[in-house]
N, C-alpha and C. Protein backbone atom coordinates (compact mmCIF):
# COMPACT_ATOMS: atom_id res chain seq x y z
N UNK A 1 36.62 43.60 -48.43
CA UNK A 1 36.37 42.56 -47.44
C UNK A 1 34.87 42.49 -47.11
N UNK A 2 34.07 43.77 -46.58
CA UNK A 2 32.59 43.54 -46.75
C UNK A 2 32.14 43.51 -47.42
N UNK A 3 32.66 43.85 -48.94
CA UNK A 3 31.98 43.05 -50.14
C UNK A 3 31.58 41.77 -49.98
N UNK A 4 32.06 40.88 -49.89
CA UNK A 4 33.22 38.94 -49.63
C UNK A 4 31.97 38.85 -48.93
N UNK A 5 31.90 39.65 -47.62
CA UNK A 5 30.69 39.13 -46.63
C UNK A 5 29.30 39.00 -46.87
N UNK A 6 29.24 40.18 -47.35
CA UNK A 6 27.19 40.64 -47.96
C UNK A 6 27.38 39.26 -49.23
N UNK A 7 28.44 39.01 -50.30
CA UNK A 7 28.10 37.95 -51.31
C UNK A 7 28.00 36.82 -50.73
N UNK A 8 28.62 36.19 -49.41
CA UNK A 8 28.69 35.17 -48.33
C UNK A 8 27.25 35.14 -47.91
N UNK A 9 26.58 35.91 -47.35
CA UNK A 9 25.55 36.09 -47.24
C UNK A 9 24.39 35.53 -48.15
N UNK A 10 24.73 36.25 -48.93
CA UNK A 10 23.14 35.98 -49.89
C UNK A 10 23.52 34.69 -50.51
N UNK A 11 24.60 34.24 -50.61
CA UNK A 11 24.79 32.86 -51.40
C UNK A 11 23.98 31.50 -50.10
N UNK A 12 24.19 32.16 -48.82
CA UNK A 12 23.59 31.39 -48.12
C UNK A 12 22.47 31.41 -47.66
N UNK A 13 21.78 32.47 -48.12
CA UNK A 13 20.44 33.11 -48.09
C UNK A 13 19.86 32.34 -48.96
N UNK A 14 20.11 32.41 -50.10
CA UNK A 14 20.06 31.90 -51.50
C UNK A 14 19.86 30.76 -51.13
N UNK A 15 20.77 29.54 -50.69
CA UNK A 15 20.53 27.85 -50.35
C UNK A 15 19.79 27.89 -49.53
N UNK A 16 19.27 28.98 -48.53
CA UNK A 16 18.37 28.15 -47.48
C UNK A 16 16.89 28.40 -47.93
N UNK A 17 17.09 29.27 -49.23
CA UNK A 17 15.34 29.30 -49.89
C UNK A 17 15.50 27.95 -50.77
N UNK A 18 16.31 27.70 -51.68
CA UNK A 18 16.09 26.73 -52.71
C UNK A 18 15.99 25.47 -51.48
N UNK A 19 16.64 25.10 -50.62
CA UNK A 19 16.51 23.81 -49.90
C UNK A 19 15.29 23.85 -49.24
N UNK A 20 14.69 24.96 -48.98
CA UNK A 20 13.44 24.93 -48.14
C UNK A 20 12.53 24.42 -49.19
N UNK A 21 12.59 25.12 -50.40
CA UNK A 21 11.66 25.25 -51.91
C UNK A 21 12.21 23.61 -52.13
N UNK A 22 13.26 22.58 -51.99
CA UNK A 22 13.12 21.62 -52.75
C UNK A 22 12.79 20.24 -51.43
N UNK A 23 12.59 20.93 -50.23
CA UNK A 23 11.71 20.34 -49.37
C UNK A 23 10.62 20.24 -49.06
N UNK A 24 9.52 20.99 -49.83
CA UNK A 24 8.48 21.22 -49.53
C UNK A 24 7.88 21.63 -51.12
N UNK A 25 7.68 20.36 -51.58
CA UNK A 25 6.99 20.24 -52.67
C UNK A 25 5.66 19.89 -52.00
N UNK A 26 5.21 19.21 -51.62
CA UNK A 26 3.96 18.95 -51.08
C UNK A 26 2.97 20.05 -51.57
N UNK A 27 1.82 19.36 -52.01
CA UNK A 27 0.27 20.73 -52.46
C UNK A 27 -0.38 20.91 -50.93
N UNK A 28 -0.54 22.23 -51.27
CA UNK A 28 -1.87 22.43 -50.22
C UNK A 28 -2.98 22.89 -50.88
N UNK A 29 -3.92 23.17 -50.18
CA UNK A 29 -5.48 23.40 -51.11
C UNK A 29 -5.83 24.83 -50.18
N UNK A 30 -5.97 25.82 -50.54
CA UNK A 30 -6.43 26.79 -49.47
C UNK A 30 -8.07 27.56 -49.89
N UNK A 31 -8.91 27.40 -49.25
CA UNK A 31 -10.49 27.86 -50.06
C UNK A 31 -10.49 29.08 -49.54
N UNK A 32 -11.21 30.11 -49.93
CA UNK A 32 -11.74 31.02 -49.40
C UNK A 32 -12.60 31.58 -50.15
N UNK A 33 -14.65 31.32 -49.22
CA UNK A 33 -15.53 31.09 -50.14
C UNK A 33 -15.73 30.40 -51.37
N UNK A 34 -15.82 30.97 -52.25
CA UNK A 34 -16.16 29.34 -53.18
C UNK A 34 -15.06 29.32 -54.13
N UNK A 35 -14.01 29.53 -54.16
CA UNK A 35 -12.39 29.62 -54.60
C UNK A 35 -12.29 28.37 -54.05
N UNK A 36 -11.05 27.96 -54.77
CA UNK A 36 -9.81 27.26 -53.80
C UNK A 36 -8.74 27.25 -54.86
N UNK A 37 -7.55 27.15 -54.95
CA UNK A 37 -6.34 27.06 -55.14
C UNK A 37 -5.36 26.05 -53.97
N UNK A 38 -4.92 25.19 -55.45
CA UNK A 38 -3.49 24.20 -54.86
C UNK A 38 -2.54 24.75 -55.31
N UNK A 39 -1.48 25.05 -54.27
CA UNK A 39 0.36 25.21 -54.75
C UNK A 39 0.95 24.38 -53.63
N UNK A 40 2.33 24.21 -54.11
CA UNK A 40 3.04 24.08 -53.29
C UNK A 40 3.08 24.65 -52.25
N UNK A 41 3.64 24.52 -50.67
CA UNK A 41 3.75 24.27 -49.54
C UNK A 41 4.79 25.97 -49.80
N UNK A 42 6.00 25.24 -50.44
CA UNK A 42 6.49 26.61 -50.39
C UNK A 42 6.09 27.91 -51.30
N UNK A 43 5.29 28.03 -52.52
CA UNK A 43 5.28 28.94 -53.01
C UNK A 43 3.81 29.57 -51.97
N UNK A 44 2.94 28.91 -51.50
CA UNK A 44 2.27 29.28 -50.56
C UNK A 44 2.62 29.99 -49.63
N UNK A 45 3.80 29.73 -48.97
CA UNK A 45 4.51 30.58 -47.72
C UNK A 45 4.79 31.58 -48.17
N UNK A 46 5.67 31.49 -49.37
CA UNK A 46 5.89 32.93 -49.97
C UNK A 46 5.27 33.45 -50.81
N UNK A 47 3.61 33.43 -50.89
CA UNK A 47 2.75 34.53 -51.31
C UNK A 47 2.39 34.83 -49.77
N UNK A 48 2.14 34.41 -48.99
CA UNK A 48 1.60 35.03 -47.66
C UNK A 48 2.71 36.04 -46.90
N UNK A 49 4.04 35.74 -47.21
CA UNK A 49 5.39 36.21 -46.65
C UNK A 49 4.74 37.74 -47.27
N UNK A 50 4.58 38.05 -48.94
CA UNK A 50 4.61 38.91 -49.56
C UNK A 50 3.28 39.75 -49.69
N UNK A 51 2.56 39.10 -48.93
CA UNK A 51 1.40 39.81 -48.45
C UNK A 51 1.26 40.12 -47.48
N UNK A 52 1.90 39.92 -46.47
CA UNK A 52 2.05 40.47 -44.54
C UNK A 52 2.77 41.33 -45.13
N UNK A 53 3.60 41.53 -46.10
CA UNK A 53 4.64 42.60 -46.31
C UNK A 53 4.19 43.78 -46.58
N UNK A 54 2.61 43.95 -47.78
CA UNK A 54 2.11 44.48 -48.42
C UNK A 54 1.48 45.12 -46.99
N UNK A 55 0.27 44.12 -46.62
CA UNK A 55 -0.45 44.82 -45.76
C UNK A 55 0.18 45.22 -44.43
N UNK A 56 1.28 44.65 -43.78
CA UNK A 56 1.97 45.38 -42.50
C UNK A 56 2.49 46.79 -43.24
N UNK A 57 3.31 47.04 -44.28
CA UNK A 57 3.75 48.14 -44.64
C UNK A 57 2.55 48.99 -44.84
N UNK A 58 0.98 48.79 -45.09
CA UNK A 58 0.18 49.86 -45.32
C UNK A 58 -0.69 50.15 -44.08
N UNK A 59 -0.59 49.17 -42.64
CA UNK A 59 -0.73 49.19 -41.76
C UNK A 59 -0.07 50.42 -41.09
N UNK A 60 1.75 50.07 -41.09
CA UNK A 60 2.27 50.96 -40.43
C UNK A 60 2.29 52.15 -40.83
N UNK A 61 1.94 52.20 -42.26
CA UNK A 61 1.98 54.33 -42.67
C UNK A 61 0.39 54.81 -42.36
N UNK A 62 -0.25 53.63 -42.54
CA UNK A 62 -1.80 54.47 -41.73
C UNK A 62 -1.89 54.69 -40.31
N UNK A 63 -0.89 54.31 -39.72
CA UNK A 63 -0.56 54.48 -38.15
C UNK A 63 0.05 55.56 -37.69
N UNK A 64 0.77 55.73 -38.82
CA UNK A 64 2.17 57.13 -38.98
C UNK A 64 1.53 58.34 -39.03
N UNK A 65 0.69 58.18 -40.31
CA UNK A 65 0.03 58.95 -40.62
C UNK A 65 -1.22 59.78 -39.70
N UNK A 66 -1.86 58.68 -39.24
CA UNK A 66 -3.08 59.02 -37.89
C UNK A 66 -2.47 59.94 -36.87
N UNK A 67 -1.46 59.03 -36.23
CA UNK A 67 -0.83 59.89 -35.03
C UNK A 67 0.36 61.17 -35.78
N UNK A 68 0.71 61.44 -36.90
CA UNK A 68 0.96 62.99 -37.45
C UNK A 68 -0.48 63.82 -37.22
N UNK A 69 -1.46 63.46 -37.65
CA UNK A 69 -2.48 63.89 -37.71
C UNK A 69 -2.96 64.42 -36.43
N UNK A 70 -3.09 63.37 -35.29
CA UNK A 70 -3.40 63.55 -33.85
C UNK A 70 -2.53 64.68 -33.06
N UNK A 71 -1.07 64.67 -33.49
CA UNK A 71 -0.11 65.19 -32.45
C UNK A 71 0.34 66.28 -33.08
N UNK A 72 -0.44 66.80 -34.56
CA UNK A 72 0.00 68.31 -35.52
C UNK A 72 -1.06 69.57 -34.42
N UNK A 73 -0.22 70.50 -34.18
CA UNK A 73 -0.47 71.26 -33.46
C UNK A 73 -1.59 72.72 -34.93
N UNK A 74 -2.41 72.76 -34.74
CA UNK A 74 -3.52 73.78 -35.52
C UNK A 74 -2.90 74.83 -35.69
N UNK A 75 -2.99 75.79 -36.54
CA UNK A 75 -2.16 76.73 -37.38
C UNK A 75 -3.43 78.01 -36.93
């Protein structure tokens, strides 16, 4: 039965990326310094999605890490 559910799930997970992805064809142009790059609207969102991911996850273990460091009692 929670099999049924988690596949319920992602099948609707699943449609609400492709409908977002076939709503948002539109280009954007993004520069930074003398770059620029056009994509789509949505593949844009989801390189930035997958880069808050990158850098929040190396954020939070250098945070982890600092305060282990701060609160390790000297030997």
């Amino acid at each position: 039965m929670q099999r049924y559910v988690y596949i319920a799930l992602i099948v609707i997970l699943a449609g609400i990326v492709i409908l977002f992805k076939v709503q948002n064809l539109e280009t954007a142009t993004v520069s930074l310094f003398s770059m620029s790059v056009t994509l789509p609207v949505s593949v844009l969102v989801f390189v930035v999605y997958v880069l808050g991911m990158f850098t929040g996850g190396f954020v939070l273990g250098l945070l982890r890490s600092l305060t282990n460091k701060a609160t390790a009692r000297p030997r």
